[in-house]
N, C-alpha and C. Protein backbone atom coordinates (compact mmCIF):
# COMPACT_ATOMS: atom_id res chain seq x y z
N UNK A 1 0.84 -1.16 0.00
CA UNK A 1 0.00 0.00 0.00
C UNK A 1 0.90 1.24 0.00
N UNK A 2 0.79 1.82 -1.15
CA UNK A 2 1.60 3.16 -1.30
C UNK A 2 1.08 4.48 -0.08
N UNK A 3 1.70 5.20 0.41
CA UNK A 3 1.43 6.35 1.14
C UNK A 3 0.04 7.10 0.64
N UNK A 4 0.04 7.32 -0.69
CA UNK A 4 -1.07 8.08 -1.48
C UNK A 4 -2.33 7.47 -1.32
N UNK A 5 -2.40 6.47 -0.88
CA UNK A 5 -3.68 5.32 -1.03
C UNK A 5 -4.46 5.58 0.93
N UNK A 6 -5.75 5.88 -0.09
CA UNK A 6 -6.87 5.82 1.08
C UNK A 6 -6.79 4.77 2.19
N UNK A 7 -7.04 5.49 3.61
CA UNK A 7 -6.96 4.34 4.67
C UNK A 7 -8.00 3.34 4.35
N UNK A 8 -7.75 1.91 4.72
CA UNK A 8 -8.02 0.36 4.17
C UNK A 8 -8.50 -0.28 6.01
N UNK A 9 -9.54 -0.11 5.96
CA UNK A 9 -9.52 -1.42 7.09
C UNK A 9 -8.57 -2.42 7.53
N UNK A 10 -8.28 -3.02 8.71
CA UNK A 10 -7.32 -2.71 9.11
C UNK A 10 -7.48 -4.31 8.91
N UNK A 11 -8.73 -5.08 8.89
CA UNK A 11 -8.77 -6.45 8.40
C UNK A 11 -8.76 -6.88 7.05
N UNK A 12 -9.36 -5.91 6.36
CA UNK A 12 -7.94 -6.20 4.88
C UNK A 12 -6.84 -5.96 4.49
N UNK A 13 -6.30 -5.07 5.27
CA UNK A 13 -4.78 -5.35 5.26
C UNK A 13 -4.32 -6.38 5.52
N UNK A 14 -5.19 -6.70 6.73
CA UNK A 14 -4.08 -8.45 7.53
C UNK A 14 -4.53 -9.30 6.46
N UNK A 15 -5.67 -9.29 5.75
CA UNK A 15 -5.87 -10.11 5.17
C UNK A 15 -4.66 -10.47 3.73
N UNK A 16 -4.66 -9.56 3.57
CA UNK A 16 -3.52 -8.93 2.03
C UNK A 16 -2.51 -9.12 2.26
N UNK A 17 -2.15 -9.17 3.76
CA UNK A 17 -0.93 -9.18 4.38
C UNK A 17 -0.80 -10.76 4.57
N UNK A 18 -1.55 -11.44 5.27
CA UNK A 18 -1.58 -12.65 5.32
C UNK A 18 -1.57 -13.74 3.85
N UNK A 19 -2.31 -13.26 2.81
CA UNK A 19 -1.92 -13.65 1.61
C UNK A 19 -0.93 -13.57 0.60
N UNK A 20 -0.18 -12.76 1.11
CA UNK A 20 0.93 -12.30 0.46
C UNK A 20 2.11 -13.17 0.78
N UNK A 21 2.22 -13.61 2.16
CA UNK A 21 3.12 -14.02 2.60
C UNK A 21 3.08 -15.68 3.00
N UNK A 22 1.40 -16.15 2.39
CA UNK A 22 1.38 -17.29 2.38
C UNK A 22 1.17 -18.32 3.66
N UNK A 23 1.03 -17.08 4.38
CA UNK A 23 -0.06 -18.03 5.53
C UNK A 23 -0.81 -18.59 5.89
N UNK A 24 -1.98 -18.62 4.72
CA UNK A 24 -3.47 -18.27 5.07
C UNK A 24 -3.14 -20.26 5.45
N UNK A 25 -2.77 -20.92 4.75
CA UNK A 25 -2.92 -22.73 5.30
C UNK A 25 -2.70 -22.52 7.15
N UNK A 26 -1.42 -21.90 7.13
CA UNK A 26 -1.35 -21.72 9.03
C UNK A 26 -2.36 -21.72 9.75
N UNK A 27 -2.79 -20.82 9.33
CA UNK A 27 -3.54 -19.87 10.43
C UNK A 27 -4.80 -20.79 10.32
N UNK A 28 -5.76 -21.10 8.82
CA UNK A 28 -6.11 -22.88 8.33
C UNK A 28 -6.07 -23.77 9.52
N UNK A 29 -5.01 -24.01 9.09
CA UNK A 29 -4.65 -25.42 10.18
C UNK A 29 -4.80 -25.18 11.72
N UNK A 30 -4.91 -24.10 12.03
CA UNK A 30 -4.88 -23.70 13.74
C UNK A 30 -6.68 -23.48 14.10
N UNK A 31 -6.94 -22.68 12.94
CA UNK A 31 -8.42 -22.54 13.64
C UNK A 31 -9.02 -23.74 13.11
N UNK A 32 -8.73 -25.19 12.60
CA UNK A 32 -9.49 -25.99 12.08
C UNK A 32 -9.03 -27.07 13.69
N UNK A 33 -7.80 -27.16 14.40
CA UNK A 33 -7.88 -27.64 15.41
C UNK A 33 -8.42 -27.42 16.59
N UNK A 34 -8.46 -25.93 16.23
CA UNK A 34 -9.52 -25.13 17.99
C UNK A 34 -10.79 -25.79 17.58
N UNK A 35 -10.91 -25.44 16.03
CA UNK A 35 -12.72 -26.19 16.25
C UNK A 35 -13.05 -27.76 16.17
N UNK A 36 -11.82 -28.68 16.04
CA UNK A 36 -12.48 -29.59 16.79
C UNK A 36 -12.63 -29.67 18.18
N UNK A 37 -11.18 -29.22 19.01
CA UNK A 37 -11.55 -29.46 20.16
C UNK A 37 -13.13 -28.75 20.84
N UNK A 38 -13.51 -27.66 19.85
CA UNK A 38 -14.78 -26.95 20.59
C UNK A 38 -15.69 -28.10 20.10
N UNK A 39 -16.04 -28.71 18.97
CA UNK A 39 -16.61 -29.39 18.63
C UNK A 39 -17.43 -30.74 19.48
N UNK A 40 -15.73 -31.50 19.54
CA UNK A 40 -15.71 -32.40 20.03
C UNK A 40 -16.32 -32.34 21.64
N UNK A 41 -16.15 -31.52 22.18
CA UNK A 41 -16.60 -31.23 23.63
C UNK A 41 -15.59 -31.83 24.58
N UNK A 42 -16.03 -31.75 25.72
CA UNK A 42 -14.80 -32.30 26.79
C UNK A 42 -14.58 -33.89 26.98
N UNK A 43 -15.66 -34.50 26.66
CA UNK A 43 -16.07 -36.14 26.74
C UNK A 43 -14.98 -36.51 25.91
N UNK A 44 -15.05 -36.30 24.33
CA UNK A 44 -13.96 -36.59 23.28
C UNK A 44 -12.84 -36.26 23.55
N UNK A 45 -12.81 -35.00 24.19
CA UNK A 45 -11.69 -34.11 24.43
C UNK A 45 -10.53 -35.09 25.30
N UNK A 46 -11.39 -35.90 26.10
CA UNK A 46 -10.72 -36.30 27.44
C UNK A 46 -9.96 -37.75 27.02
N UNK A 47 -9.97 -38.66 25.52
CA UNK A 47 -9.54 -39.26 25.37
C UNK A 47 -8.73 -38.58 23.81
N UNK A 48 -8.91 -37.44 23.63
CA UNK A 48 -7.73 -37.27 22.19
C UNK A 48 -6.42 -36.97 23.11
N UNK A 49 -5.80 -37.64 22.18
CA UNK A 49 -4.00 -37.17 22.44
C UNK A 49 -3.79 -36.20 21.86
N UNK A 50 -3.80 -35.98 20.41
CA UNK A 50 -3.31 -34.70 19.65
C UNK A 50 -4.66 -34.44 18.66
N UNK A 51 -4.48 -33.59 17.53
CA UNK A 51 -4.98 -33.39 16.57
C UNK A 51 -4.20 -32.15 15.69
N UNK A 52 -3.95 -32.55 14.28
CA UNK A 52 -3.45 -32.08 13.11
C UNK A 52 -3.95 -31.59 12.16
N UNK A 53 -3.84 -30.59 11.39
CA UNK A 53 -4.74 -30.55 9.53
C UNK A 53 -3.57 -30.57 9.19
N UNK A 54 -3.65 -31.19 8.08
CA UNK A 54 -2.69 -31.60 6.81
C UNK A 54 -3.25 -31.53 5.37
N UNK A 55 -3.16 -30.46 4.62
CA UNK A 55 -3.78 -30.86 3.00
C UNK A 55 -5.22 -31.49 2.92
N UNK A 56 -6.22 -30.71 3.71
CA UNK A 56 -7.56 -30.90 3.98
C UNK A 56 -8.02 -31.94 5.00
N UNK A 57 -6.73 -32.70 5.35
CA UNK A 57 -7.27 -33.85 6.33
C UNK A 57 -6.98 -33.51 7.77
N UNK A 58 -7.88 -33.96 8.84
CA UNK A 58 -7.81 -33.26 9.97
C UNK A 58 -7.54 -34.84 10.26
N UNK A 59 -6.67 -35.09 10.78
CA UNK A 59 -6.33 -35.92 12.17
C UNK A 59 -6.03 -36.23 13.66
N UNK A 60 -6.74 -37.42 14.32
CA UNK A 60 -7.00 -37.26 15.08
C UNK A 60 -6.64 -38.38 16.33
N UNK A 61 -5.85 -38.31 17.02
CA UNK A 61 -5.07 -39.28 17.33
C UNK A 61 -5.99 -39.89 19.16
N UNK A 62 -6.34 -40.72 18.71
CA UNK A 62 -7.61 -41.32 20.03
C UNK A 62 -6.60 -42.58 21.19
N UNK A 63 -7.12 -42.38 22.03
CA UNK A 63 -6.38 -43.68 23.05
C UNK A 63 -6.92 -44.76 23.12
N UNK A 64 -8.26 -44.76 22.73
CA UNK A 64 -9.15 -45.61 23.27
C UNK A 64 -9.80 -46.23 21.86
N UNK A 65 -9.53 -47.25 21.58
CA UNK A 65 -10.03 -48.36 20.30
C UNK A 65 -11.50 -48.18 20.14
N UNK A 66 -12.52 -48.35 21.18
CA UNK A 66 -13.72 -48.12 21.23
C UNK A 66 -14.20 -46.89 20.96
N UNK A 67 -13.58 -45.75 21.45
CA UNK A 67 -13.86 -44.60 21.05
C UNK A 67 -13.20 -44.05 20.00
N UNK A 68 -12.32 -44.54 19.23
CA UNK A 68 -11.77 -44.62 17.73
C UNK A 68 -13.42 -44.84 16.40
N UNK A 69 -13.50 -46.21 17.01
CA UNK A 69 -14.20 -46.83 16.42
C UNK A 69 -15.49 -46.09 16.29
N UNK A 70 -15.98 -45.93 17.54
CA UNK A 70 -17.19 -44.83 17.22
C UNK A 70 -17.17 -43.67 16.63
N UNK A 71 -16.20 -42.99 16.61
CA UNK A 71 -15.56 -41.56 15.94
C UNK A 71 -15.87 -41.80 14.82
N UNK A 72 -15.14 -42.86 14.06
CA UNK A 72 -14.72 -43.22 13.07
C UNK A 72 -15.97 -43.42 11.84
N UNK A 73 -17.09 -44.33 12.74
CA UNK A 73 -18.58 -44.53 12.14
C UNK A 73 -19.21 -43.21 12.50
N UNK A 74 -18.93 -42.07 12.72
CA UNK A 74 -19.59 -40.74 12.28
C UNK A 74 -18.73 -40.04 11.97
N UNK A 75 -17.35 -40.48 11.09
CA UNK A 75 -16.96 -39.29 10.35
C UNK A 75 -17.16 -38.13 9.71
N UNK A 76 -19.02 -38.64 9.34
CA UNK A 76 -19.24 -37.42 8.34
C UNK A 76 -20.09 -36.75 8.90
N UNK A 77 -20.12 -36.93 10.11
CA UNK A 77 -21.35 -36.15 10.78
C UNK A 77 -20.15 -35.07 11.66
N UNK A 78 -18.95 -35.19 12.23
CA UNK A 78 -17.95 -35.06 12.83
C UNK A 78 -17.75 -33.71 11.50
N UNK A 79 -17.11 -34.04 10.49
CA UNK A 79 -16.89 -33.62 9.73
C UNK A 79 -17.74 -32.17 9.25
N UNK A 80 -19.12 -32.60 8.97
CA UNK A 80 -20.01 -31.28 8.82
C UNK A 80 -19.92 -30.75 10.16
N UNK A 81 -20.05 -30.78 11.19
CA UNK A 81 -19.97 -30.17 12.38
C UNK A 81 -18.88 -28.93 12.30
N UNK A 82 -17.64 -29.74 12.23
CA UNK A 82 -16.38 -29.05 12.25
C UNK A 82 -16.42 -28.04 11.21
N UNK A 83 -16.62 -28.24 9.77
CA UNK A 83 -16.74 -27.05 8.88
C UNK A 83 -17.96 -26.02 9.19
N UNK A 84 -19.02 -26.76 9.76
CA UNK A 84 -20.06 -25.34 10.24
C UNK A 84 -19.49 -24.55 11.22
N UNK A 85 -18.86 -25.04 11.85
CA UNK A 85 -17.98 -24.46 13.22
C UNK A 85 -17.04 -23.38 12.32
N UNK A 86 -16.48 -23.90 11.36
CA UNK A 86 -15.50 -22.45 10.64
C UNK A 86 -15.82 -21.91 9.63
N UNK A 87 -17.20 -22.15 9.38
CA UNK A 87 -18.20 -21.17 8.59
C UNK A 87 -17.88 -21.82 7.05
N UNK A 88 -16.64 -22.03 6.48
CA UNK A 88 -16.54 -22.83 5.21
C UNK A 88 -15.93 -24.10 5.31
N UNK A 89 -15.68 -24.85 3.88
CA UNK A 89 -15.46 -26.16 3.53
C UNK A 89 -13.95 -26.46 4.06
N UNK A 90 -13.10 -26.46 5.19
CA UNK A 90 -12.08 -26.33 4.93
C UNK A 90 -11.33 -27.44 4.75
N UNK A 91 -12.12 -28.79 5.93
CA UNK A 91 -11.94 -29.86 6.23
C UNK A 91 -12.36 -30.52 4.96
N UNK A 92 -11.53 -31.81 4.36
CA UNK A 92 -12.29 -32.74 3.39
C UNK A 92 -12.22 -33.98 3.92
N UNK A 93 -11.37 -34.04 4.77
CA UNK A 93 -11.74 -35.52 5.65
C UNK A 93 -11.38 -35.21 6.86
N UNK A 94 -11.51 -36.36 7.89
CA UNK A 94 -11.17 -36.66 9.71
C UNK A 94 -10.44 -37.93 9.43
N UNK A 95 -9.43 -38.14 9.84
CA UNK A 95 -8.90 -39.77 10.04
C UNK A 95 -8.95 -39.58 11.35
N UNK A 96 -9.15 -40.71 12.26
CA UNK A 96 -9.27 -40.93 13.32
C UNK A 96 -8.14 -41.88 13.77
N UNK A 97 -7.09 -42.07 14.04
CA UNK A 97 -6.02 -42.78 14.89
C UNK A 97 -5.87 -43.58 15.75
């Protein structure tokens, strides 16, 4: 933004700023893990070890085989949850661990 140029909201700058420099997957990948853990609630919460996004896939690393397994048979319900939670498509899958 040249000096001569009309003041710009200060969230399209970050935004312009953030695209420029090729962040936008980061920042991606961080708010796609806050919203599972909001998602998931504290019950789920209390048996995940970690969770990752990678190239649309959110993973999800479980302790418990039984609660794998159940995760696992509502992937896609898990799944729409999590993208309504960040308003767009960001997630294209959940692997469960």
């Amino acid at each position: 933004m040249a000096f001569g140029d009309k003041p710009q909201p200060l969230g399209d700058v970050l935004q312009e700023l953030i695209e420029k420099m090729g962040l936008q997957h980061r920042i991606d990948g961080a708010r796609v893990v806050e919203a599972w853990a909001f998602v998931a609630g504290p019950q789920v919460n209390a048996v995940t070890d970690n969770a990752w996004y990678r190239k649309g896939k959110l993973y999800v690393r479980i302790r418990s085989a039984a609660w794998r397994h159940e995760l696992h048979l509502r992937r896609n319900e898990w799944l729409r949850r999590v993208n309504d939670e960040l308003g767009r498509d960001i997630v294209q899958e959940i692997v469960f661990r």
